[in-house]
N, C-alpha and C. Protein backbone atom coordinates (compact mmCIF):
# COMPACT_ATOMS: atom_id res chain seq x y z
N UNK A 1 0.84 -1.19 0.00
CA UNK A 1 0.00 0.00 0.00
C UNK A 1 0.88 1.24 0.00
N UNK A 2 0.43 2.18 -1.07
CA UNK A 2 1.29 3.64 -1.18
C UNK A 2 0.72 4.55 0.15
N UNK A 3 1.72 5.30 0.65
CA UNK A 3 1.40 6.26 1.16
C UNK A 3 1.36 7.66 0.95
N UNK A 4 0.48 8.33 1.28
CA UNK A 4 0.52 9.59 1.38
C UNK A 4 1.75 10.56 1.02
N UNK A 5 1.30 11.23 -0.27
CA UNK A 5 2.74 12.02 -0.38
C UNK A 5 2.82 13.46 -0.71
N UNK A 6 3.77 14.28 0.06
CA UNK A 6 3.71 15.79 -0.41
C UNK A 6 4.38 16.46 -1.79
N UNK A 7 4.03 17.08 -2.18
CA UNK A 7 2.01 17.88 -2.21
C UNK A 7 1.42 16.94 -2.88
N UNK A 8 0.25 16.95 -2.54
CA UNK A 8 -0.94 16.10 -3.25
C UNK A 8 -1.79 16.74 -4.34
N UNK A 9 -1.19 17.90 -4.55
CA UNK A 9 -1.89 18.73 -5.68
C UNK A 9 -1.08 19.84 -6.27
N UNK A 10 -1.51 20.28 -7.48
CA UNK A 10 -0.69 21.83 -7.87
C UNK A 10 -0.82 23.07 -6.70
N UNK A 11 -2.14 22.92 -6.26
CA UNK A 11 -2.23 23.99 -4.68
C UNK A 11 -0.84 23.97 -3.81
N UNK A 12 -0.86 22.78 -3.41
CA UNK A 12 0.25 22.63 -2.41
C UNK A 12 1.20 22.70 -3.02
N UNK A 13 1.82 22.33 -4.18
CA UNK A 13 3.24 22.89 -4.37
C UNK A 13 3.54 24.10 -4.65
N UNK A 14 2.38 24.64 -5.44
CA UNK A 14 2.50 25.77 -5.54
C UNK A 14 2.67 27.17 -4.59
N UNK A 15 2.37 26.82 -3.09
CA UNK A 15 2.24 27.45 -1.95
C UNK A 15 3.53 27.24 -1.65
N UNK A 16 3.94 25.54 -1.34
CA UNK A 16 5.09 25.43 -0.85
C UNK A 16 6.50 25.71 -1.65
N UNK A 17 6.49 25.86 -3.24
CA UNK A 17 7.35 26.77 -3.97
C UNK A 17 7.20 28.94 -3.46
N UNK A 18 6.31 29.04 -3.42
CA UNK A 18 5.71 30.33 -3.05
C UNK A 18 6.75 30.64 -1.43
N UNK A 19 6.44 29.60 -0.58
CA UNK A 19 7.44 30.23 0.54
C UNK A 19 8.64 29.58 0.38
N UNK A 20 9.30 28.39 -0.08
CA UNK A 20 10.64 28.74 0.24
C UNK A 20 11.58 29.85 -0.80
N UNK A 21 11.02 30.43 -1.69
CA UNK A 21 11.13 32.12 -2.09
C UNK A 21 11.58 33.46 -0.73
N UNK A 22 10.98 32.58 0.20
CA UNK A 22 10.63 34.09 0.95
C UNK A 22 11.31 34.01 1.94
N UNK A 23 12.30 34.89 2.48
CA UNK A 23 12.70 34.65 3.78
C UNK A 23 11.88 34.45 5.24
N UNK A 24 12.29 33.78 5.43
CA UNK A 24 11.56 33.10 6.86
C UNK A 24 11.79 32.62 8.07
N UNK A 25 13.67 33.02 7.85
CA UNK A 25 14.16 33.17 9.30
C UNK A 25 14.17 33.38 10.08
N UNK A 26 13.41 34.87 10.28
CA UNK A 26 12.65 35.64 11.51
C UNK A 26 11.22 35.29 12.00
N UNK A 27 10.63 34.21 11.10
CA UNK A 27 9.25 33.43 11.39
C UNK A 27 9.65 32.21 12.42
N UNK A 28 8.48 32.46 13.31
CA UNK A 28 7.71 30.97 14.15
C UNK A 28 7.19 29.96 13.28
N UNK A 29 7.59 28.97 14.15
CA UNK A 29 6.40 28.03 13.39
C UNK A 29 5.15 28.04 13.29
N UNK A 30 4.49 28.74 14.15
CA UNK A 30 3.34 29.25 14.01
C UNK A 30 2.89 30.25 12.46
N UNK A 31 4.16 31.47 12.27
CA UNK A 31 3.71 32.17 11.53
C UNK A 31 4.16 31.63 10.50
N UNK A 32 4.94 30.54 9.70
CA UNK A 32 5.00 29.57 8.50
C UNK A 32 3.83 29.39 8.84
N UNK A 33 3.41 28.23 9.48
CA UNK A 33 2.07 27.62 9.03
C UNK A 33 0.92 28.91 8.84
N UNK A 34 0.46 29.53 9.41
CA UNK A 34 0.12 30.69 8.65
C UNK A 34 0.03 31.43 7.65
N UNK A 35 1.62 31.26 7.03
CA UNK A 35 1.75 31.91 5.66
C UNK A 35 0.83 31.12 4.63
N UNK A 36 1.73 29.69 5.16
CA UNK A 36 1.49 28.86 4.45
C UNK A 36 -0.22 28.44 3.89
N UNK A 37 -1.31 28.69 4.98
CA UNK A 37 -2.58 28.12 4.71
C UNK A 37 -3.13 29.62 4.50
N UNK A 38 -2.52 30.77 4.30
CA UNK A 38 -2.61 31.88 3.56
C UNK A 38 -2.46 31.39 2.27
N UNK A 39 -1.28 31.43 1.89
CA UNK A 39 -1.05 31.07 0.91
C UNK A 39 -1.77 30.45 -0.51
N UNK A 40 -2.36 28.63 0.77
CA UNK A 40 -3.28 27.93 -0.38
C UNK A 40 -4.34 28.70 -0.69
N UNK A 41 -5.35 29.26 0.95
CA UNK A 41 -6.35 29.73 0.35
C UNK A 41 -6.28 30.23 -0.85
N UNK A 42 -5.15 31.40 -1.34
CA UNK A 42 -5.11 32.59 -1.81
C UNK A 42 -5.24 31.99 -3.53
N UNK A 43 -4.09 31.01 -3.50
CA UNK A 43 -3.89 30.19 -5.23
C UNK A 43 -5.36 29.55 -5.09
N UNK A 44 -5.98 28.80 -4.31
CA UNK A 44 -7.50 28.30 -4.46
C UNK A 44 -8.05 29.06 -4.93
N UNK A 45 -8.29 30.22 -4.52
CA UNK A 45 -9.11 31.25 -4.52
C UNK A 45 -9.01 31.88 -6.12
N UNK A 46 -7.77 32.29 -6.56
CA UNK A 46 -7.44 32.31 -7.61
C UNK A 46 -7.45 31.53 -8.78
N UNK A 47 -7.23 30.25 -8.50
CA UNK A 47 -7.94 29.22 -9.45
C UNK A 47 -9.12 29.11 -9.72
N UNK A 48 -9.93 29.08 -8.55
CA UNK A 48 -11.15 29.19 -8.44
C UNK A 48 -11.79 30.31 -10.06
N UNK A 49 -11.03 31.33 -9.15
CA UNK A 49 -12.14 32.85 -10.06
C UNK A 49 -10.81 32.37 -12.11
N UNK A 50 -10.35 31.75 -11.99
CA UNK A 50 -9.60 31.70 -13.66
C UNK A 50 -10.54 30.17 -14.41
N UNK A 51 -11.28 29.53 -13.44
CA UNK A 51 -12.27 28.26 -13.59
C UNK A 51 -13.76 28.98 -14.30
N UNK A 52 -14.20 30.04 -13.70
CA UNK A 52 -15.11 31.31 -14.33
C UNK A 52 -15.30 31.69 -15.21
């Protein structure tokens, strides 16, 4: 049985190409994961309205 593998979609890589771009040295782990589910929403969201 395969497991689970990252990213599971163009969303997620596309987010996770999107931050390691960005400096993030001075970020928590808190505020990565933040960026980060910023992030997807934002390309979702955008896919979304180019699906229209």
């Amino acid at each position: 049985m395969m497991g689970n593998s990252f990213p599971e979609n163009a969303v997620q890589a596309l987010a996770m190409l999107y931050l390691q771009s960005r400096d993030l040295s001075k970020k928590s782990p808190e505020e990565i994961c933040d960026l980060y589910i910023d992030t997807l929403k934002r390309i979702s969201n955008h896919e979304q309205g180019q699906k229209e």
